[in-house]
Protein backbone atom coordinates (compact mmCIF):
# COMPACT_ATOMS: atom_id res chain seq x y z
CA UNK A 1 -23.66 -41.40 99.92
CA UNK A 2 -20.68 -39.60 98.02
CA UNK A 3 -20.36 -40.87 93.99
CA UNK A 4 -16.98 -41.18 92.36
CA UNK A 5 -17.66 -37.35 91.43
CA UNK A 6 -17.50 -36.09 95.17
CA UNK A 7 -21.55 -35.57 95.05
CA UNK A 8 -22.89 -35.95 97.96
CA UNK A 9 -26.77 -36.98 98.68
CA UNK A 10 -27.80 -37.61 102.21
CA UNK A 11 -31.59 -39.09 102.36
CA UNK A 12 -33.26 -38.33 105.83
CA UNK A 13 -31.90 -40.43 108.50
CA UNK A 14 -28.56 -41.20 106.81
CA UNK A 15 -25.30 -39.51 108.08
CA UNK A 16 -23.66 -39.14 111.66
CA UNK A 17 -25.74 -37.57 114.26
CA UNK A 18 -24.70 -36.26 117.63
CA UNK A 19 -26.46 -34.98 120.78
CA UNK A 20 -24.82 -31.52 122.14
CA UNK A 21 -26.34 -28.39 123.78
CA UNK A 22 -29.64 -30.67 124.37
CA UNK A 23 -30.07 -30.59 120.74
CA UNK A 24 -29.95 -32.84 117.60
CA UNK A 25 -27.22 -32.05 115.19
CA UNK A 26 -27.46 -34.06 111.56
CA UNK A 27 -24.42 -33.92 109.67
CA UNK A 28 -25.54 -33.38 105.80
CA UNK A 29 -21.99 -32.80 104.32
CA UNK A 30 -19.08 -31.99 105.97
CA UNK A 31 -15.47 -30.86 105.72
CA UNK A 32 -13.88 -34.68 104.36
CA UNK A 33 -16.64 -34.48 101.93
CA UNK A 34 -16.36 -30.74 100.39
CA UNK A 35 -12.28 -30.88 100.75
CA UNK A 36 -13.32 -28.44 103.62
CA UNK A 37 -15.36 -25.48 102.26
CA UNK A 38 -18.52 -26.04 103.89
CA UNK A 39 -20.22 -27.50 106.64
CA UNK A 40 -24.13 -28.48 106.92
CA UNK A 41 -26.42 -29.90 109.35
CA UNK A 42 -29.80 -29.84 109.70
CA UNK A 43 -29.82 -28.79 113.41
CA UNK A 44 -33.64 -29.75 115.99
CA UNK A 45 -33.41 -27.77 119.32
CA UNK A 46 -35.60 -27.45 122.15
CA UNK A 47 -37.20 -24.43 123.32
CA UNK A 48 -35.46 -22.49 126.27
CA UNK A 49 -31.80 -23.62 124.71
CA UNK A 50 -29.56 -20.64 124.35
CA UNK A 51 -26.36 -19.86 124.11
CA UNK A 52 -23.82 -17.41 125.42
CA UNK A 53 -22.47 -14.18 123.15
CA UNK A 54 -19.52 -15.54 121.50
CA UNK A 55 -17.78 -15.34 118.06
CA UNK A 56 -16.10 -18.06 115.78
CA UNK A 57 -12.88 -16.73 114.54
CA UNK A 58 -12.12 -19.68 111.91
CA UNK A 59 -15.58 -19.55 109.94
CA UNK A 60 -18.64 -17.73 108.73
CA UNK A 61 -22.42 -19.28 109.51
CA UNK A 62 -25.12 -19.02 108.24
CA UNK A 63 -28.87 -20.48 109.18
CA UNK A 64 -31.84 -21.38 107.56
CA UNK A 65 -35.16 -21.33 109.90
CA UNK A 66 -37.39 -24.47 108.98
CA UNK A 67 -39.84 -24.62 111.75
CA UNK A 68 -40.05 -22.41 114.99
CA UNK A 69 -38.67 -19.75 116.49
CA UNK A 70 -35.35 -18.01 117.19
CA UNK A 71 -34.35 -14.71 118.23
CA UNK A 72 -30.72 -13.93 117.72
CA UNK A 73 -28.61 -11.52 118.24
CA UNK A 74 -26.39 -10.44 115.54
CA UNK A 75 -23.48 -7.15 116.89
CA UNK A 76 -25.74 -4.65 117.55
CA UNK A 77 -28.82 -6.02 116.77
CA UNK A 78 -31.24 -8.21 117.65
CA UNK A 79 -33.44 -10.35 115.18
CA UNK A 80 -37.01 -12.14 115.66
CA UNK A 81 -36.50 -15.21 113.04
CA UNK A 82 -39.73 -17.73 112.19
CA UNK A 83 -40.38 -20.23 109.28
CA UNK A 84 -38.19 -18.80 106.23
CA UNK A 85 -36.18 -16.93 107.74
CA UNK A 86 -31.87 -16.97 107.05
CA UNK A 87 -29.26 -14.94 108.78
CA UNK A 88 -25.44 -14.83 107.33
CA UNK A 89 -23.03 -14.39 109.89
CA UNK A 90 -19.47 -13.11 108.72
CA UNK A 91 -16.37 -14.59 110.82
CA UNK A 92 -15.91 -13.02 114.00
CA UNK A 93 -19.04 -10.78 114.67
CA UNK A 94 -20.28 -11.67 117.99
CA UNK A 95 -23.57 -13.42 118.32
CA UNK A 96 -25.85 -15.40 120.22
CA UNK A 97 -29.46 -16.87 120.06
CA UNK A 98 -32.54 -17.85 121.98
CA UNK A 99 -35.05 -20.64 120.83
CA UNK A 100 -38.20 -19.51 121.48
CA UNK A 101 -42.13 -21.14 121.72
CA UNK A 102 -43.33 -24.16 122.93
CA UNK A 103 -41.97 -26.61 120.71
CA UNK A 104 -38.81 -27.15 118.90
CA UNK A 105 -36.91 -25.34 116.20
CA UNK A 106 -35.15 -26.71 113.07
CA UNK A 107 -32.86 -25.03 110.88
CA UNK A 108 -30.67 -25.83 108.20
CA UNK A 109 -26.60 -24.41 109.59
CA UNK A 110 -23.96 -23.77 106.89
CA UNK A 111 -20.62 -23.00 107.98
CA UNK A 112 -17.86 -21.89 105.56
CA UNK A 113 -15.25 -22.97 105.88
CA UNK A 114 -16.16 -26.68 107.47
CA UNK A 115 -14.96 -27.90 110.59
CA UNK A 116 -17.05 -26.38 113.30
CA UNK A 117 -19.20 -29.97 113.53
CA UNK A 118 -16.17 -31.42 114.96
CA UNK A 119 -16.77 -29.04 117.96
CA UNK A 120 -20.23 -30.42 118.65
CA UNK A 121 -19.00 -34.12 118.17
CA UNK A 122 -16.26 -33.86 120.60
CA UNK A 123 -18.37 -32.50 123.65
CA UNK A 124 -21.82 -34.23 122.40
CA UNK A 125 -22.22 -37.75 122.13
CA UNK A 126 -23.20 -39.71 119.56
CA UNK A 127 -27.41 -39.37 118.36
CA UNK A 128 -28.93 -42.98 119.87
CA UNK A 129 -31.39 -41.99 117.58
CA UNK A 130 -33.25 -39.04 115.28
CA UNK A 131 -34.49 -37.13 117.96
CA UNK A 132 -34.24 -34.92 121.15
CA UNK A 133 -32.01 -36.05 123.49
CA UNK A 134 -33.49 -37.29 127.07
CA UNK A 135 -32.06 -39.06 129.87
CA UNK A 136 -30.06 -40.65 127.88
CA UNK A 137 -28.27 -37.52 126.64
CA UNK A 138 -25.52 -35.74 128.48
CA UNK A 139 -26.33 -33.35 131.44
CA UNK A 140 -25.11 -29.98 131.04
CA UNK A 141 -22.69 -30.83 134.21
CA UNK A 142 -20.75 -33.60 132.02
CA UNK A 143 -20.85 -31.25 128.90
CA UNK A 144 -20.24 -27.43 130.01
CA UNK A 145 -16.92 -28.26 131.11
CA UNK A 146 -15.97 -29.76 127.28
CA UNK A 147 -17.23 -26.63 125.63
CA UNK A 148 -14.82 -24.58 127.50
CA UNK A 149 -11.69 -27.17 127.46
CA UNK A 150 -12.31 -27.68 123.20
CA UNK A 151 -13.84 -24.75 121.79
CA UNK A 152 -11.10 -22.67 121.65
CA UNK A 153 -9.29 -25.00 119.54
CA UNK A 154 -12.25 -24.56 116.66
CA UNK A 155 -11.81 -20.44 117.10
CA UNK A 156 -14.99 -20.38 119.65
CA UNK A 157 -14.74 -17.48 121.96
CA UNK A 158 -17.27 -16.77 125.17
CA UNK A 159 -17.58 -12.96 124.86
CA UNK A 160 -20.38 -12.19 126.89
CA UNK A 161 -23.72 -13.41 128.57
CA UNK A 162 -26.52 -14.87 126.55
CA UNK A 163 -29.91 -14.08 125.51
CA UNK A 164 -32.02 -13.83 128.91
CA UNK A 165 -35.29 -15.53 129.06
């Protein structure tokens, strides 16, 4: 919901939702709604999901561990995140993650300025439903190809390989 102020308040379950990456993205405010200063989701992904080392030219991120874990790899070094944990990420330094464990992670992702959720709507589809996607998701052979056709139009650049297992 977003008053005649511009507040916005997003009860669980409310919002778009889209399946991307094998994950659940929630959108909790976005770039229409904060005349484009920040982005948030609250963001469920499986373990094993990673992605490669890459760097967003047009925003900063920043994420806020819930449940699970997550290395990531921040530059130079490398960070073992649990329950609690936040990373900032200034524009453009390279980075990539690993979700780690047996079941899934959620964290909170800010990006400054908005836009970046467009990225994951355009190459996900939308959420059927609040949860993991299955068989009814996208395989990664419909949705790799999308990353690489739209991402560099949101300042996503493939830099190098990802986390390995």
């Amino acid at each position: 919901m977003v008053d005649s102020t511009g507040v916005v308040v997003r009860r669980p379950g409310e919002g778009p939702a889209t399946w991307a990456m094998g994950s659940l993205f929630e959108h909790l405010v976005g770039a229409e709604e904060t005349d484009g200063l920040l982005g948030v989701s609250l963001v469920t992904q499986p373990p094993g999901i990673a992605t490669p080392l890459h760097r967003h030219t047009h925003e900063a991120e920043a994420f806020l561990v819930l449940e699970g874990h997550v290395t990531y790899r921040a530059g130079d070094e490398t960070y073992e995140l649990d329950d609690g944990c936040f990373i900032w990420l200034p524009r453009s330094v390279p980075h990539a993650f690993r979700i780690r464990g047996t079941s899934p992670t959620r964290f909170v992702a800010f990006t400054a300025p908005a836009g970046l959720m467009g990225l994951y709507d355009e190459v996900g589809v939308p959420a059927r439903e609040r949860r993991l996607p299955g068989p009814d998701g996208q395989s990664p052979e419909e949705e790799l190809p999308k990353w690489a056709e739209v991402g560099p139009r949101y300042g996503l650049e493939v830099i190098g390989p990802g986390i390995p297992e």
